[in-house]
Protein backbone atom coordinates (compact mmCIF):
# COMPACT_ATOMS: atom_id res chain seq x y z
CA UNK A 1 -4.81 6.20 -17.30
CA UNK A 2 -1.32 6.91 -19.13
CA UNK A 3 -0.23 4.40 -21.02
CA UNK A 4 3.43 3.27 -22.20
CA UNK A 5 5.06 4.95 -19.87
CA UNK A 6 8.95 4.77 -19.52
CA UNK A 7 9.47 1.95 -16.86
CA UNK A 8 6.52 0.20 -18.44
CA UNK A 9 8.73 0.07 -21.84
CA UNK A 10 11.31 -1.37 -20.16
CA UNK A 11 12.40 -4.93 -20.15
CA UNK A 12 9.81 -7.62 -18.31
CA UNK A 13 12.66 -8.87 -16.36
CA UNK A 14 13.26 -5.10 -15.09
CA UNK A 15 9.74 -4.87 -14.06
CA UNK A 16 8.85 -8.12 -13.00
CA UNK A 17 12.26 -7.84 -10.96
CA UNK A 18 11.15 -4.34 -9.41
CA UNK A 19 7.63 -6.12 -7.82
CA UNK A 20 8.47 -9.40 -6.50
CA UNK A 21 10.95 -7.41 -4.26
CA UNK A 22 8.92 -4.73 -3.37
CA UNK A 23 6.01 -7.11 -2.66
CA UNK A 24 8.27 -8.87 -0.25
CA UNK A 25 9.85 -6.25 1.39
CA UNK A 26 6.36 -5.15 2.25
CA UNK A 27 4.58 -8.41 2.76
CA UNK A 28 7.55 -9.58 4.93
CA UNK A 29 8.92 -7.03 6.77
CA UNK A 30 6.31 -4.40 8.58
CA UNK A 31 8.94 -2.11 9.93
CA UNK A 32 7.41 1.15 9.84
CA UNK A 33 9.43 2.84 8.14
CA UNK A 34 9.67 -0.21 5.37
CA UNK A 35 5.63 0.22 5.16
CA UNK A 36 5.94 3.65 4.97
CA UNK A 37 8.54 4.14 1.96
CA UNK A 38 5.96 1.46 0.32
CA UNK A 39 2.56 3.55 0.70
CA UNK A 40 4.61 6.72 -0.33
CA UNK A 41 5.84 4.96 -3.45
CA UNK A 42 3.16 2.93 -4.36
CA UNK A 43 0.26 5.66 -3.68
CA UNK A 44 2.69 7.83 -5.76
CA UNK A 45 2.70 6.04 -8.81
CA UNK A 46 -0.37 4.85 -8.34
CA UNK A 47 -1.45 8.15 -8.70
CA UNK A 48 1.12 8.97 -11.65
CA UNK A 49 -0.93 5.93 -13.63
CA UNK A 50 -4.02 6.22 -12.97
CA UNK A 51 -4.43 9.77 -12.41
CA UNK A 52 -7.70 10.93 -9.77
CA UNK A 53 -9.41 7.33 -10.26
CA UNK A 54 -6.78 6.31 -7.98
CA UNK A 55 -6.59 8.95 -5.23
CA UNK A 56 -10.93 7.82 -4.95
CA UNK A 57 -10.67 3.96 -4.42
CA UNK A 58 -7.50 5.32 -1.97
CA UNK A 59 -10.07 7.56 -0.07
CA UNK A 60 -13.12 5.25 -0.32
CA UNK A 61 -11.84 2.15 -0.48
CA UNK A 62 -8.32 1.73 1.41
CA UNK A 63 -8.95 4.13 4.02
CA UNK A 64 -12.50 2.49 5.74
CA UNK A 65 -10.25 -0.89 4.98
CA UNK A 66 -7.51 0.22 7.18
CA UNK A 67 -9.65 1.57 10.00
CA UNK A 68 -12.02 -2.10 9.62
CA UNK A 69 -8.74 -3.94 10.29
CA UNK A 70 -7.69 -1.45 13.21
CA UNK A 71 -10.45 -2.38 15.08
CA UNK A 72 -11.67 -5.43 14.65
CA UNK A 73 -8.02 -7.14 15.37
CA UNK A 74 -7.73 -6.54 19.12
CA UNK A 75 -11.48 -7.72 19.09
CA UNK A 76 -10.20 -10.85 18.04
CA UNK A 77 -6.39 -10.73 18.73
CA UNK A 78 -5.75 -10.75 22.53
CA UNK A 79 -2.20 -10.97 22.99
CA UNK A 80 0.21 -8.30 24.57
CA UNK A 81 1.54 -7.02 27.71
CA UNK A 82 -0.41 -3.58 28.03
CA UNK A 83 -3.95 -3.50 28.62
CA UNK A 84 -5.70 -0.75 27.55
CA UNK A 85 -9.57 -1.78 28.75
CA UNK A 86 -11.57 -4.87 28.93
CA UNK A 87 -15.10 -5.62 26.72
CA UNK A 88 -16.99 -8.12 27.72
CA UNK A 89 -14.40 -9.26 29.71
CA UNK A 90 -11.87 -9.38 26.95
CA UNK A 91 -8.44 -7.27 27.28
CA UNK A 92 -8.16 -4.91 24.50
CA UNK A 93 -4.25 -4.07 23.92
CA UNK A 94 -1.98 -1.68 22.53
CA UNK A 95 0.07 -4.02 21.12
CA UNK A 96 -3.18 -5.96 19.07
CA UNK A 97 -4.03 -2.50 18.26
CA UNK A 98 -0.55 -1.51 16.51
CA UNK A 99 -0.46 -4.80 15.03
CA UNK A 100 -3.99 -4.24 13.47
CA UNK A 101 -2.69 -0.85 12.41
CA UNK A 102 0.55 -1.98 10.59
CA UNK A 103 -1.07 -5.55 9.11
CA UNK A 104 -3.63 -3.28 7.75
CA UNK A 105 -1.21 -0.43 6.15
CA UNK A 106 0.86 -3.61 4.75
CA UNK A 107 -2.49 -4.70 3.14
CA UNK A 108 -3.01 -0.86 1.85
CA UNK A 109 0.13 -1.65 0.83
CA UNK A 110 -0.43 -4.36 -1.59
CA UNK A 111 -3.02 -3.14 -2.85
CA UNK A 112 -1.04 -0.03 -4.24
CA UNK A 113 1.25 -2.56 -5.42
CA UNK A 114 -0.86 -4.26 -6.80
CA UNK A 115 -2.86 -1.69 -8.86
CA UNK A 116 0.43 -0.69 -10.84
CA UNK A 117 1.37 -4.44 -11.33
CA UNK A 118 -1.78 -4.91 -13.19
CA UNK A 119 -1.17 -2.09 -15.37
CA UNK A 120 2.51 -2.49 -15.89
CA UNK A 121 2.76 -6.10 -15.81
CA UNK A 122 0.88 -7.03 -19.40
CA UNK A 123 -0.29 -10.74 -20.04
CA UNK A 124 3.01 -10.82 -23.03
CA UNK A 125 5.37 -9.73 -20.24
CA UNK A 126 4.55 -12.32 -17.69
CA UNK A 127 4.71 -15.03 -20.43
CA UNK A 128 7.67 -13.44 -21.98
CA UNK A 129 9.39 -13.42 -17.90
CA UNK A 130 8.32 -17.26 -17.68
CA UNK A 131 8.79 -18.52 -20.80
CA UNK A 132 10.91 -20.59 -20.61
CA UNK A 133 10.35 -22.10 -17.27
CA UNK A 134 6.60 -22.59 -16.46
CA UNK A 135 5.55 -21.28 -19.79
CA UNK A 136 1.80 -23.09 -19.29
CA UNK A 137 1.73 -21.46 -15.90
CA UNK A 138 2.55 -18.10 -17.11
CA UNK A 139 -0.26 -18.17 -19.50
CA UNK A 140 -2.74 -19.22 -17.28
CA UNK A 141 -2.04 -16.12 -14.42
CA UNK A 142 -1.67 -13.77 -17.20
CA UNK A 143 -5.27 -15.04 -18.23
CA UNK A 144 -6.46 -14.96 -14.75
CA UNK A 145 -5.43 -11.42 -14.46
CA UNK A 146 -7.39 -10.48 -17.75
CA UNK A 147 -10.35 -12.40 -17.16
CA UNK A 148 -10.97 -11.14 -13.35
CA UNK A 149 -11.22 -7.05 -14.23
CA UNK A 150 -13.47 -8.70 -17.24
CA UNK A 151 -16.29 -10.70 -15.18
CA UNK A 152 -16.79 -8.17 -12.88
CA UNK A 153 -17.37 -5.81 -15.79
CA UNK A 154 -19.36 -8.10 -17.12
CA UNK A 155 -21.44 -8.51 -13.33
CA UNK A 156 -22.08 -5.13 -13.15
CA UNK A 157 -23.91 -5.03 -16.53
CA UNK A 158 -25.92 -7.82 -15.59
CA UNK A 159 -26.81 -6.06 -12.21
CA UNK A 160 -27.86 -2.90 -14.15
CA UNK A 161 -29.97 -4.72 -16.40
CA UNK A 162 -31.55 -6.83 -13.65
CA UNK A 163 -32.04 -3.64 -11.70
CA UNK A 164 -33.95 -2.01 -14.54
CA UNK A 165 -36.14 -4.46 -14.73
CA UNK A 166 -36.93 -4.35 -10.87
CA UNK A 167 -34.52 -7.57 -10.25
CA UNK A 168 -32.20 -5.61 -8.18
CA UNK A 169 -30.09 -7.49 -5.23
CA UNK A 170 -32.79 -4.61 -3.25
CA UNK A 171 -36.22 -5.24 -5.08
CA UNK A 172 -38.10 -7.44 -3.19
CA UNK A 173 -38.25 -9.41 -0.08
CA UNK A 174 -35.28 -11.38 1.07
CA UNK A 175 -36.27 -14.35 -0.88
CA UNK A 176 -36.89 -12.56 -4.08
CA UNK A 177 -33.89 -11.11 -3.49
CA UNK A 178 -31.39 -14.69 -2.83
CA UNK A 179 -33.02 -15.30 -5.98
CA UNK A 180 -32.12 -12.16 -8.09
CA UNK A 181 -28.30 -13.15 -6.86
CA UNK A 182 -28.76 -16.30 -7.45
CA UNK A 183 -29.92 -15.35 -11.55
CA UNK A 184 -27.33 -12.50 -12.10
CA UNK A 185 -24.59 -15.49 -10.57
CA UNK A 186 -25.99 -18.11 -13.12
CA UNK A 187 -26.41 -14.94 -15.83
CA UNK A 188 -22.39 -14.46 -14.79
CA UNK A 189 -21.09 -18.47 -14.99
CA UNK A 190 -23.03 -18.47 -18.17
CA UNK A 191 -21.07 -15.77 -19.67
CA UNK A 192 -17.74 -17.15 -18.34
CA UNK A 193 -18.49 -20.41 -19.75
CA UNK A 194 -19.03 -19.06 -23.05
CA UNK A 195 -16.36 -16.87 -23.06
CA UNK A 196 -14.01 -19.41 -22.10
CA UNK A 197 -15.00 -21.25 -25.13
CA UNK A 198 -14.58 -18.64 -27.10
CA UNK A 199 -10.64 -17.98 -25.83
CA UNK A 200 -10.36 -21.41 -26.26
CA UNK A 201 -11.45 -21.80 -29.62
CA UNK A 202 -9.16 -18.14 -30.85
CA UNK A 203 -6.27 -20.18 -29.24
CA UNK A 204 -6.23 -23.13 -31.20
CA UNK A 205 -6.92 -20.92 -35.01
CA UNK A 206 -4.01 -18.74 -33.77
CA UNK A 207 -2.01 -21.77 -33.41
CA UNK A 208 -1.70 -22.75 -29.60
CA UNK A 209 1.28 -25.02 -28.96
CA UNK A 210 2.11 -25.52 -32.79
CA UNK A 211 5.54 -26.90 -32.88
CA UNK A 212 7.57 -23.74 -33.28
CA UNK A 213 4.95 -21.24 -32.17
CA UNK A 214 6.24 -18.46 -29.55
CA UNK A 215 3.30 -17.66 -27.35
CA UNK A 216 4.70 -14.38 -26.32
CA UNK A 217 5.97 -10.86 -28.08
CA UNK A 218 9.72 -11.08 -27.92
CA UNK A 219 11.85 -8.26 -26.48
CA UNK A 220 14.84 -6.21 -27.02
CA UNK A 221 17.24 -6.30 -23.78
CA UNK A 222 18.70 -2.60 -24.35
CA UNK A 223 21.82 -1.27 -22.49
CA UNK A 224 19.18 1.08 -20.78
CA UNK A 225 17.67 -1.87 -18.65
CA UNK A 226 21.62 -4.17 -18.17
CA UNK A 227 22.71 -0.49 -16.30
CA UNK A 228 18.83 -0.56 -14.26
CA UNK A 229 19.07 -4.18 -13.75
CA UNK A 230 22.90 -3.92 -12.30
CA UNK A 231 21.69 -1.18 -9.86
CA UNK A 232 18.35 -2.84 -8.75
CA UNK A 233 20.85 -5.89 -8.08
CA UNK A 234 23.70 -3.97 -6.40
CA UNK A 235 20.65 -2.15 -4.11
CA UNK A 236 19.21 -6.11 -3.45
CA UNK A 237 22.14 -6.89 -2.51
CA UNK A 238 22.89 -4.30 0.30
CA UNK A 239 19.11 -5.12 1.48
CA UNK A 240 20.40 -8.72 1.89
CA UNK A 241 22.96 -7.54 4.09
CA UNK A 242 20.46 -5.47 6.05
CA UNK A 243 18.34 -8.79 5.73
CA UNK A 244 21.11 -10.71 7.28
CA UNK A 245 21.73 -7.47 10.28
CA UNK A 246 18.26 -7.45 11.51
CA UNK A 247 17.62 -4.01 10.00
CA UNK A 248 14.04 -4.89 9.28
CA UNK A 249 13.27 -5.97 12.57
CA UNK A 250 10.27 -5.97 14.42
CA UNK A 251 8.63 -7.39 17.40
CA UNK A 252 4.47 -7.42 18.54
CA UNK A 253 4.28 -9.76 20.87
CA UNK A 254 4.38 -9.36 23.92
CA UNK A 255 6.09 -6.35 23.84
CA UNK A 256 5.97 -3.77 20.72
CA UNK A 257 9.47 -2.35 19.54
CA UNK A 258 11.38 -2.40 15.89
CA UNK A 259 14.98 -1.58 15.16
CA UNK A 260 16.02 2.12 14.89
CA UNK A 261 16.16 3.87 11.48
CA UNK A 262 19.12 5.57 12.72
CA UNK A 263 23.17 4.38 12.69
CA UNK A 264 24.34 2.12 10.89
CA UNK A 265 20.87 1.06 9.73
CA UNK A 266 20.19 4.18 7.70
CA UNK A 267 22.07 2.84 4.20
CA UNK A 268 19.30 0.28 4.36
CA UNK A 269 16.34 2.48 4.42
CA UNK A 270 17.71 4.82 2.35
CA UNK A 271 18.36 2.31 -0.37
CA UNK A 272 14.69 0.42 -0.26
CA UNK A 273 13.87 4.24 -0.32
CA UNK A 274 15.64 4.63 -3.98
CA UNK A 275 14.50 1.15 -5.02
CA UNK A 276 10.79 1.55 -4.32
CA UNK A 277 10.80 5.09 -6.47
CA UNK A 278 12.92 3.44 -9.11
CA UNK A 279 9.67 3.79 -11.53
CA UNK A 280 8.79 6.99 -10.43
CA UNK A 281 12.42 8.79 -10.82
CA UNK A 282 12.60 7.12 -14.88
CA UNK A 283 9.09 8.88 -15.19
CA UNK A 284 10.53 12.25 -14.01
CA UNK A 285 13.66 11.75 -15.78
CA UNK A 286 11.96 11.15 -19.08
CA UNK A 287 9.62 14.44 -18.26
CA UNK A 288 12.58 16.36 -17.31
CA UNK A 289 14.38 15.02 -21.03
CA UNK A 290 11.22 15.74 -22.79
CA UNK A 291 10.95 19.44 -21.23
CA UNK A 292 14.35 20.58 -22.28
CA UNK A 293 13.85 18.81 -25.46
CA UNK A 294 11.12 20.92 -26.68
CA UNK A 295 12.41 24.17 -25.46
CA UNK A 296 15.27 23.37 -27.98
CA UNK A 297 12.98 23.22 -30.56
């Protein structure tokens, strides 16, 4: 995994700024081509940060996900004007079916997001972006975000261990086996509890809410992130307009269609296009830098 990468130097507020509107672009808005611009980017720096690892849980995880969620909502989602076929006397149609395929690529979606957040995002960022609001808050997400990739470290040991000594979630019958969960669970709370006291007791000898005590690293605002942050604004801004225009528009039910990518609709795409690769084009111009750089030398 690369780590300190350009946009993750950046300011907080640059970053934090960057996923809570690509998060809602893609969480609100399934336009196709919206989705789209989202896997591309996301998948793409996903890739750029984490290197193979990531392309894997893509292929074995995200993939069987989207094709679970294809199928199983016009199982359970009826509604629409086209009937494909009937099972067990329950209309299977297209438009359940393209609404199973675009919820699930928004959930790919996140995901992607999501995976870069967690590695850009730091716990001092999010308390440095909040600080001054919901400072309390802050801390405890930022914790929540360390602690989750933690216990399920700390899960799989204790299912290895377990396993080796024939305690496996598959050794046994299906009683012995409720009860192996139920020991590497207790094995698991026992650990969190103890860690928790542990965090606990590092926070208060570090000085936890001592009068005068910054929780957080500060950080220098360069002229670097005012110019990014005045062109991720001026970009926000024309998506509000296309907001505001219906660019993003899209209807399921009862009958499927979206607004055209073409016309006068094209400036939006084209800038949620920029916006989404904003990381990936400061990676590419640092490489770029760096390349000429050295052939000076």
């Amino acid at each position: 995994m690369r780590e300190n990468t350009m946009f993750y130097n950046h300011s907080a507020f640059v970053n934090m700024l960057y996923f809570i509107v690509v998060m809602g672009m893609t969480m609100f808005f399934m336009h196709p081509a919206i989705l789209f611009i989202s896997f591309i980017s996301s998948f793409s720096y996903s890739l750029y940060l984490g290197g193979l690892k990531s392309l894997k849980f893509s292929a074995g995880v995200l993939l069987p996900l989207l094709v679970f969620i294809i199928i199983l909502n016009p199982l359970i989602n009826h509604q629409g004007s086209t009937i494909l076929f009937y099972i067990n006397n329950k209309m299977i149609t297209k438009e359940a079916i393209y609404y199973g395929f675009f919820a699930g690529f928004m959930i790919i979606d996140m995901f992607l997001i999501f995976s870069s957040f967690n590695k850009i995002m730091t716990r001092d960022k999010i308390v440095y972006v909040f600080k001054g609001s919901i400072p309390k808050l802050s801390l405890m997400f930022s914790m929540t975000l360390r602690f989750i990739p933690r216990y399920k470290e700390e899960f799989n040991k204790i299912k290895a261990s377990q396993k080796c000594i024939g305690e496996g979630l598959g050794d046994g019958n299906i009683f012995d086996r409720i009860r192996h969960g139920v020991n590497m669970i207790s094995g698991l709370i026992t650990f969190a509890l103890e860690d928790g006291i542990d965090s606990a007791n590092t926070m208060v000898a570090r000085g936890y809410e001592l009068k005068g005590k910054s929780s957080y690293k500060n950080e220098k605002f360069t002229n670097v992130d005012k110019v990014i942050l005045i062109f991720m604004i001026f970009i926000i801004v024309i998506l509000g307009f296309g907001i505001y225009k219906n660019a993003f528009h899209i209807i399921f039910f009862s009958d499927f269609s979206f607004t055209s990518i073409g016309g006068s609709n094209i400036i939006y795409f084209i800038s949620y296009f920029i916006f989404a690769f904003i990381p990936l084009l400061i990676e590419i111009k640092e490489e770029i830098v760096w390349n000429l750089s050295k052939q000076k030398i």
